[in-house]
C-alpha atoms as a PDB file:
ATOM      1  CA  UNK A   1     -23.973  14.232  -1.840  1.00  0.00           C
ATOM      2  CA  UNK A   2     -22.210  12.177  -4.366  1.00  0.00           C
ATOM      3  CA  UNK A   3     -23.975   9.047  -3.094  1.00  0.00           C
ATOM      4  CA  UNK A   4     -26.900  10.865  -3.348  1.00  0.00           C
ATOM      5  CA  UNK A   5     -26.522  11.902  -7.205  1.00  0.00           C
ATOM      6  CA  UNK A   6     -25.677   8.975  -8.210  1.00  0.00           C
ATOM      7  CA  UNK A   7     -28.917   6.960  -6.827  1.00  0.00           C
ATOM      8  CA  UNK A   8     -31.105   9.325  -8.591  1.00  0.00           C
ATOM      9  CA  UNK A   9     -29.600   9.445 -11.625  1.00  0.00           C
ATOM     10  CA  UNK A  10     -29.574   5.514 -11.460  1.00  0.00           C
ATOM     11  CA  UNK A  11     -33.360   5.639 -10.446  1.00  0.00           C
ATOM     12  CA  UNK A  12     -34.248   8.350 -13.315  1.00  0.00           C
ATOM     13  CA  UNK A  13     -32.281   5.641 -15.505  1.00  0.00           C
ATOM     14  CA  UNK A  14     -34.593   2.826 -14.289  1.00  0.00           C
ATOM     15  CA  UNK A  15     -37.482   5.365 -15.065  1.00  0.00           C
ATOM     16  CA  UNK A  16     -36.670   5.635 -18.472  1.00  0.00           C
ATOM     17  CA  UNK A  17     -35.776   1.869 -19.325  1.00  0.00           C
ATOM     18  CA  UNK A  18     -38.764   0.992 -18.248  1.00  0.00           C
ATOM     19  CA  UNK A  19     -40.444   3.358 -20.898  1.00  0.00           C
ATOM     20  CA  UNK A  20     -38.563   1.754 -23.354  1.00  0.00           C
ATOM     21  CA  UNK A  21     -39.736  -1.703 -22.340  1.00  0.00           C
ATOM     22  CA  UNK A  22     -43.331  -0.635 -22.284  1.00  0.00           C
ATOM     23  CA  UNK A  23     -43.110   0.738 -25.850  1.00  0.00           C
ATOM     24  CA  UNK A  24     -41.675  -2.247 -26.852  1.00  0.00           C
ATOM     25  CA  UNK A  25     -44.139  -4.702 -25.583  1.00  0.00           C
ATOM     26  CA  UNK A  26     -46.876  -2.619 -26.911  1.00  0.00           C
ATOM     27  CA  UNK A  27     -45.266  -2.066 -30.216  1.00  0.00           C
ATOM     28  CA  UNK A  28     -44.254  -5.838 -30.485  1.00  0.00           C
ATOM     29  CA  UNK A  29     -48.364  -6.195 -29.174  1.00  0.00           C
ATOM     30  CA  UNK A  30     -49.647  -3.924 -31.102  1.00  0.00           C
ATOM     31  CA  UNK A  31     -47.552  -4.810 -34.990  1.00  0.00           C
ATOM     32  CA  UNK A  32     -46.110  -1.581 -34.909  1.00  0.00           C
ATOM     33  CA  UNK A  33     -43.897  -0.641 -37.706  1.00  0.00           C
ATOM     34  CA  UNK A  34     -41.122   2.143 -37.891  1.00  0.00           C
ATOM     35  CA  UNK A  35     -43.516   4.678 -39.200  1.00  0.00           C
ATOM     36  CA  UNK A  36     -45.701   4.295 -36.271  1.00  0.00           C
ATOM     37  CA  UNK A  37     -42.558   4.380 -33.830  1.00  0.00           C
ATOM     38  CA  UNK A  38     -40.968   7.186 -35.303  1.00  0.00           C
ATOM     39  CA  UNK A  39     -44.084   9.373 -34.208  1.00  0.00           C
ATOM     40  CA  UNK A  40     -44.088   8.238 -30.361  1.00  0.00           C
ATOM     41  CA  UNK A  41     -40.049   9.018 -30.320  1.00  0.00           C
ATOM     42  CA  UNK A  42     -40.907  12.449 -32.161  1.00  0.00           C
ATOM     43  CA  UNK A  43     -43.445  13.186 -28.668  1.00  0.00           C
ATOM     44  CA  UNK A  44     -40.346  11.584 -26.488  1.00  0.00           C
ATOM     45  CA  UNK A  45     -38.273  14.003 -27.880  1.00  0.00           C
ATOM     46  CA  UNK A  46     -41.160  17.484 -27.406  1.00  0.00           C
ATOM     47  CA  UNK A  47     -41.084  16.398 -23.815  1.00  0.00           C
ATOM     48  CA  UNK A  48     -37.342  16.536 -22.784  1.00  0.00           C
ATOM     49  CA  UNK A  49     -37.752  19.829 -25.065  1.00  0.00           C
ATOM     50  CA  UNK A  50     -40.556  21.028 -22.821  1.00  0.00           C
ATOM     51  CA  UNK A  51     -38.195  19.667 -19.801  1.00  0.00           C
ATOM     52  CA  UNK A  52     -35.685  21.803 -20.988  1.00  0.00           C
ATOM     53  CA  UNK A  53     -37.268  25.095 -21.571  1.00  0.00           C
ATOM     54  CA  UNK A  54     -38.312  24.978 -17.882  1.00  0.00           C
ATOM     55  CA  UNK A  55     -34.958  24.479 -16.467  1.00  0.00           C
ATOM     56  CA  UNK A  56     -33.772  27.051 -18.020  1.00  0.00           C
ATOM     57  CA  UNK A  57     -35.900  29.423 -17.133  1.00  0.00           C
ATOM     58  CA  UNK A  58     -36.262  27.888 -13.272  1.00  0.00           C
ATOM     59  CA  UNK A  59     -32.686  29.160 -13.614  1.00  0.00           C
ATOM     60  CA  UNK A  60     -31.270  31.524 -10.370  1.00  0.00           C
ATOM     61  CA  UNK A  61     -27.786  31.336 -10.741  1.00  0.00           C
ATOM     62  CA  UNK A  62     -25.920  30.957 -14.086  1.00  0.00           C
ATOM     63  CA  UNK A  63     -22.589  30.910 -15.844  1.00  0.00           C
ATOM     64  CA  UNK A  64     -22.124  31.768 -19.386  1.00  0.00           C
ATOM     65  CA  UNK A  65     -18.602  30.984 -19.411  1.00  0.00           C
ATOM     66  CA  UNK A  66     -17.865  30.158 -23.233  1.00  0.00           C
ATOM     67  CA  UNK A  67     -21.034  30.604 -23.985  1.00  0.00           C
ATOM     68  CA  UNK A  68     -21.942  33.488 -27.128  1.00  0.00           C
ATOM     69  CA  UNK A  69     -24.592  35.354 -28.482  1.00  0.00           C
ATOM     70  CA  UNK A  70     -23.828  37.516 -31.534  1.00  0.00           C
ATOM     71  CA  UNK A  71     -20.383  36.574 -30.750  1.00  0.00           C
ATOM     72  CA  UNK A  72     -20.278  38.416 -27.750  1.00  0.00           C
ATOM     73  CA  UNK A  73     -19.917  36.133 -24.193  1.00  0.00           C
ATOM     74  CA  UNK A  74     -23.605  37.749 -22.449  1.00  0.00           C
ATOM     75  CA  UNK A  75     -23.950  38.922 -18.937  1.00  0.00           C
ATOM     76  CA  UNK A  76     -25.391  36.519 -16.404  1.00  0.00           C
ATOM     77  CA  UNK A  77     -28.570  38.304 -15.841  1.00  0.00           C
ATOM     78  CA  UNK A  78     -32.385  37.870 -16.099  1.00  0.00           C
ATOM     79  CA  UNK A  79     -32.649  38.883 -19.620  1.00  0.00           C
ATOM     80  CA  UNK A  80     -29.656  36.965 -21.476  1.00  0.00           C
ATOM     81  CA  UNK A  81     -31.725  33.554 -19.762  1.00  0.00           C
ATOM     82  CA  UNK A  82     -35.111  34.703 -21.078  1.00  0.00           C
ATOM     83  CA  UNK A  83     -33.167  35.650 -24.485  1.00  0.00           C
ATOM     84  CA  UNK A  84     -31.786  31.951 -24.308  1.00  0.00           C
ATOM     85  CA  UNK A  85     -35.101  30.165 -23.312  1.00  0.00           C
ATOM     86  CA  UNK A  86     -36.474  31.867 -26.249  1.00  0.00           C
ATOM     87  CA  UNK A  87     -33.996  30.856 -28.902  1.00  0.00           C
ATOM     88  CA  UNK A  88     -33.861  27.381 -27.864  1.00  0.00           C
ATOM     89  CA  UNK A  89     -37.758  27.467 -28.043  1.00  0.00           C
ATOM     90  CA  UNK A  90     -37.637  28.519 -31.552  1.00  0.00           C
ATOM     91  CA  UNK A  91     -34.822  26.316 -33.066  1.00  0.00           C
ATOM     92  CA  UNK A  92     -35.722  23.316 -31.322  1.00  0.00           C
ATOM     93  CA  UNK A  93     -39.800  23.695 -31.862  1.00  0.00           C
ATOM     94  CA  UNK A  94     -38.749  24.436 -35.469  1.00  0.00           C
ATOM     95  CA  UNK A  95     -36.764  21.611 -35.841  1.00  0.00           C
ATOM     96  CA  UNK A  96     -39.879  18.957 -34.433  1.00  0.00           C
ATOM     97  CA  UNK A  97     -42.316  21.114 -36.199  1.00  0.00           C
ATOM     98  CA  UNK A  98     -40.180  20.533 -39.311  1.00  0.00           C
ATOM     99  CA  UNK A  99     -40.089  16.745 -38.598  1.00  0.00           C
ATOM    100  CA  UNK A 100     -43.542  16.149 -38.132  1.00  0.00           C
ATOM    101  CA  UNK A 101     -44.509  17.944 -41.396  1.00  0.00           C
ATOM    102  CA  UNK A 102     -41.895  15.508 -42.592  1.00  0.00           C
ATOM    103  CA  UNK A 103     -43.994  12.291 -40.787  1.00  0.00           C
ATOM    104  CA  UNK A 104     -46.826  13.452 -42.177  1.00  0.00           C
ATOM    105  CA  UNK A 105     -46.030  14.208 -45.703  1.00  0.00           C
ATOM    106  CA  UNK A 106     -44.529  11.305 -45.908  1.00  0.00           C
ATOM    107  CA  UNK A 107     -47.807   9.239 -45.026  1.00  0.00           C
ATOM    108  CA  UNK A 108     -45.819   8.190 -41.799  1.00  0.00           C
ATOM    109  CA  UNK A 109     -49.524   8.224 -39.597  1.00  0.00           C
ATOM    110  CA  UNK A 110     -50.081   6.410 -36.350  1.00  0.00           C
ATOM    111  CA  UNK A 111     -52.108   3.896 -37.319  1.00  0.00           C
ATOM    112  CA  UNK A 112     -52.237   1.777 -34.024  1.00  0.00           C
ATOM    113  CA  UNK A 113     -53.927   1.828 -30.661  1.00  0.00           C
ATOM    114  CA  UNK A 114     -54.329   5.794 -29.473  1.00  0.00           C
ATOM    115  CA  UNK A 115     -54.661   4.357 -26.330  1.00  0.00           C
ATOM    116  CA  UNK A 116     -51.222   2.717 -26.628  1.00  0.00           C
ATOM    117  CA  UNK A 117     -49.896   5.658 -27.893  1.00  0.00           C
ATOM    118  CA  UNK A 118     -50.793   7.656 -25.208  1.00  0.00           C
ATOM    119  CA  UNK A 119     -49.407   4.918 -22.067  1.00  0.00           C
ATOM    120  CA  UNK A 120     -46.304   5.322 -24.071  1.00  0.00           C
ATOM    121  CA  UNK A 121     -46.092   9.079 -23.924  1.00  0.00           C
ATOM    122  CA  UNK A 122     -47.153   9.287 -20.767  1.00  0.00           C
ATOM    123  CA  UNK A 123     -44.648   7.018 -19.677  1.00  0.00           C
ATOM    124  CA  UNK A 124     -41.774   9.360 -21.057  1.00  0.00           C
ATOM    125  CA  UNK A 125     -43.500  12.026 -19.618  1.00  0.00           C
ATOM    126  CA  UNK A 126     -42.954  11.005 -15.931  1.00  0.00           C
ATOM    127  CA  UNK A 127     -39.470   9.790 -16.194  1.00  0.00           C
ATOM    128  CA  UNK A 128     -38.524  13.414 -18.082  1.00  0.00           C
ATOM    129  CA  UNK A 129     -40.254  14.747 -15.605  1.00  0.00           C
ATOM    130  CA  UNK A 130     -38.406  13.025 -12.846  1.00  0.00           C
ATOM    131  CA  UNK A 131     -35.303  14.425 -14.290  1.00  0.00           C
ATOM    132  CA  UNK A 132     -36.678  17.812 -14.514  1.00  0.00           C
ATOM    133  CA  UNK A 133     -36.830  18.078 -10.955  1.00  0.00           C
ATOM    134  CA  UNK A 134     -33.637  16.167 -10.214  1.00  0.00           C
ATOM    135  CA  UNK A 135     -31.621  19.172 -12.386  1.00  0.00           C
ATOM    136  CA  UNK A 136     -33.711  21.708 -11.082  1.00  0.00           C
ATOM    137  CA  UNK A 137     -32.266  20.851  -7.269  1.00  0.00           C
ATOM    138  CA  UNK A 138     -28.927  20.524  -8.518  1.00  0.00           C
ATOM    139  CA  UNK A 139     -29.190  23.775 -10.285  1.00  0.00           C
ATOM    140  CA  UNK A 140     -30.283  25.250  -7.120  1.00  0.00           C
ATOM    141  CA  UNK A 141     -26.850  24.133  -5.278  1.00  0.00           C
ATOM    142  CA  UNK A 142     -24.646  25.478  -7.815  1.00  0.00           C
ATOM    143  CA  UNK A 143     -23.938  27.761 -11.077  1.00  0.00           C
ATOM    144  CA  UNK A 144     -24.591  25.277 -14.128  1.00  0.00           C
ATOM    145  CA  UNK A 145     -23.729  27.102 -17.971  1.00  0.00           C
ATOM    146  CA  UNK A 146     -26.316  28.077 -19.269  1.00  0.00           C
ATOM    147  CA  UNK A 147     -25.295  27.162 -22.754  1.00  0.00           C
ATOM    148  CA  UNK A 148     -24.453  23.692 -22.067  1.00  0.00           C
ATOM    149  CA  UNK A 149     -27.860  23.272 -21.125  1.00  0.00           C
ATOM    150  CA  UNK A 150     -29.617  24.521 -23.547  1.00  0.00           C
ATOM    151  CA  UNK A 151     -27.204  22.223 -25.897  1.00  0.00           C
ATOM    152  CA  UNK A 152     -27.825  18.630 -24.394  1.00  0.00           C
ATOM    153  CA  UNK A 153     -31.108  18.442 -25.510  1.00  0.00           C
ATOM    154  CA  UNK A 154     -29.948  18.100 -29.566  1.00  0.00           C
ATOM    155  CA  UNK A 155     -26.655  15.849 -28.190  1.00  0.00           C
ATOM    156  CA  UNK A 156     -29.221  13.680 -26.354  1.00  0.00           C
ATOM    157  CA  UNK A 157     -31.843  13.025 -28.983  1.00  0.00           C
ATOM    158  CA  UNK A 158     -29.159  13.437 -32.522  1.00  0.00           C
ATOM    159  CA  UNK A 159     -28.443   9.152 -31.913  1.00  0.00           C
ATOM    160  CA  UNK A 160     -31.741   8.214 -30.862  1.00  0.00           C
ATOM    161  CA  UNK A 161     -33.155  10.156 -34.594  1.00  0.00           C
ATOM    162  CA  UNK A 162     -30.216   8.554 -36.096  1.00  0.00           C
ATOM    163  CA  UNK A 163     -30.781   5.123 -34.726  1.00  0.00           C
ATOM    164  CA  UNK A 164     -34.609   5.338 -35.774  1.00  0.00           C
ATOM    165  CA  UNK A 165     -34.148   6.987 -39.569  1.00  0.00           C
ATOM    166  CA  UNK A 166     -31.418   4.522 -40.324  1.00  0.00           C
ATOM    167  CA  UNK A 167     -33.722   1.665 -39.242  1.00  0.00           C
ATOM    168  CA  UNK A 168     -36.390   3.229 -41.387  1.00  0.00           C
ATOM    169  CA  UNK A 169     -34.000   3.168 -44.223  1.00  0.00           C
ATOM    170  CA  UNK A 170     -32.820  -0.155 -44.096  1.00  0.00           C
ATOM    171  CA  UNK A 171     -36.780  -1.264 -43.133  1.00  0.00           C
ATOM    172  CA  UNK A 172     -37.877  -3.450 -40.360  1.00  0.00           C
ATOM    173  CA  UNK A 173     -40.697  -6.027 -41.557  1.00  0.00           C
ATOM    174  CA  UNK A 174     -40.164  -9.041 -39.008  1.00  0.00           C
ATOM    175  CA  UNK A 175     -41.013  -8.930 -34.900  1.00  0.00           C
ATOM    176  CA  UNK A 176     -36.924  -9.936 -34.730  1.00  0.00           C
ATOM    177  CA  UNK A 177     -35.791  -7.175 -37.032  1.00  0.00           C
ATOM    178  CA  UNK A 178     -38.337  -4.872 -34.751  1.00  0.00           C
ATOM    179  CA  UNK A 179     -36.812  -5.742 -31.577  1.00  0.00           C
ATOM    180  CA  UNK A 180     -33.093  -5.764 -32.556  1.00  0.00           C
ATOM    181  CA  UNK A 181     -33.852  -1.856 -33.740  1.00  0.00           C
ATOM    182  CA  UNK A 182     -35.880  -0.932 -30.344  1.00  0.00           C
ATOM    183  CA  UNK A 183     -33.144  -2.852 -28.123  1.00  0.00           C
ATOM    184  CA  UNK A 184     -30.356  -0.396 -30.062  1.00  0.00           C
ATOM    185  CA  UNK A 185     -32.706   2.599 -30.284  1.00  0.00           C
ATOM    186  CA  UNK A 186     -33.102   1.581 -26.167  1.00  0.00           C
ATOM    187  CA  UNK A 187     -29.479   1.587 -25.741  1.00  0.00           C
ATOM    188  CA  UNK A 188     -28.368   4.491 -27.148  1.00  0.00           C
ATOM    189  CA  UNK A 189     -31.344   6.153 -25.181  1.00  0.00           C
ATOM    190  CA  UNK A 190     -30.334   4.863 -21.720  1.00  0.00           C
ATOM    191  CA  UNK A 191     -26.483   5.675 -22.806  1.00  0.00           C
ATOM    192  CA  UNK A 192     -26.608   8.866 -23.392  1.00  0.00           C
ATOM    193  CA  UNK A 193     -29.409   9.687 -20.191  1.00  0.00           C
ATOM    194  CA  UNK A 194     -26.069   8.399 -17.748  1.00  0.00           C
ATOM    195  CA  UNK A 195     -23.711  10.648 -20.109  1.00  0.00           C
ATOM    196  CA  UNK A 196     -26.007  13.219 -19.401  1.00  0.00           C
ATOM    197  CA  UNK A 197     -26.444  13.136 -15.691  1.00  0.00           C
ATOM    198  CA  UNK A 198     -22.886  12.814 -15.077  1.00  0.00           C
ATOM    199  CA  UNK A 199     -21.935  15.424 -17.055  1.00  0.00           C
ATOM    200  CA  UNK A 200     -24.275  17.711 -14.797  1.00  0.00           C
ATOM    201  CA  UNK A 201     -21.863  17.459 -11.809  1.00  0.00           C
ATOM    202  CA  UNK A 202     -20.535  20.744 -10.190  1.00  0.00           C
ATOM    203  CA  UNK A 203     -16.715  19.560 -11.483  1.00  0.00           C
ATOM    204  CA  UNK A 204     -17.578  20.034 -15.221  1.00  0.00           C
ATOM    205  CA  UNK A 205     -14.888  20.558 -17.342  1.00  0.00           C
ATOM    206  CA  UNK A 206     -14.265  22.776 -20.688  1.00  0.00           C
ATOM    207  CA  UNK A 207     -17.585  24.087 -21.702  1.00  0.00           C
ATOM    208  CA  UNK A 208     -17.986  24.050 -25.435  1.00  0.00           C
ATOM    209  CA  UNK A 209     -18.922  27.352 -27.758  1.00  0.00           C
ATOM    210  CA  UNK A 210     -22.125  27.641 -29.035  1.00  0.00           C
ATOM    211  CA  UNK A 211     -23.802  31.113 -31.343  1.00  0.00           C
END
């Protein structure tokens, strides 16, 4: 079983390296800039939302160990994981909807190939999508908290935003300075994919509080 975890997270890895290297190549194609990238990560990071939402509510089984709403640790039933889907749905919909009126006001467009846009976004969509069903077995086999998953999701994409606003700040104009940021924003992507897989195993430890 452990064997068998660990070659599909390692495949799901290979999955989403290689839709890192195909937005590079196209971006490095293409003359991307940061403005351009910022939107394709923005859709990257709407699909392991949408990802999300469904494994929660593919949910069977749950714990809520640690885990508090209104301060109060909720029972493990049907209604605290619709009650959960929907909160997540809110805040973290709010918080992209909020970014791309922030792209947008700030003249931040996607000025390339649509076409390009849309191999890269598809590309993300099938490796999340791997990984959707991947958790959704493992869910199956065990009790996962419910509030850790319904974290990850802001733990997994808070470096990659990082990595790409800080590049935006300090401003990429040459093909080199382009493909030192995507080879970090790649890095930190692929890091924290492994972090999250292995923190999925049955043994987890001390589950964090969260509202």
């Amino acid at each position: 079983m452990h064997a068998a975890v660990e070659s599909r997270a390692g495949t799901s890895g290979l999955w989403l390296l290689g839709a890192n290297l195909v937005t590079i190549v196209l971006a490095l194609y293409e003359g991307w800039d940061l403005t351009e990238l910022m939107l394709i990560y923005w859709a990257q990071s709407v699909i392991i939302g949408y990802f999300n939402l469904r494994r929660i509510l593919d949910l069977d089984q749950f714990s809520t160990e640690n885990f508090q709403m209104n301060g109060v640790r909720p029972p493990e039933t049907r209604q605290t994981k619709h009650k959960t889907a929907a909160f997540f749905a809110l805040h973290y919909g709010g918080f992209h909807a909020a970014y791309l009126v922030f792209l947008l006001s700030e003249g931040q467009g996607f000025h390339g190939s649509w076409l390009m846009l849309t191999v890269c976004t598809v590309a993300y969509y099938l490796n999340h999508r791997y990984s959707y069903f991947h958790y959704r077995d493992e869910d199956r086999s065990r009790k996962p908290n419910i509030g850790i998953i319904m974290f990850f999701p802001y733990a997994r994409i808070v470096p990659m935003h990082l990595t790409i606003v800080s590049g935006h700040a300090v401003g990429v104009a040459t093909s080199s300075g382009l493909l030192l940021f995507l080879v970090l924003k790649t890095a930190a992507d692929v890091a924290m994919h492994l972090i999250e897989h292995r923190r999925w195993r049955p043994k987890d430890g001390v589950e964090p509080r969260f509202f």
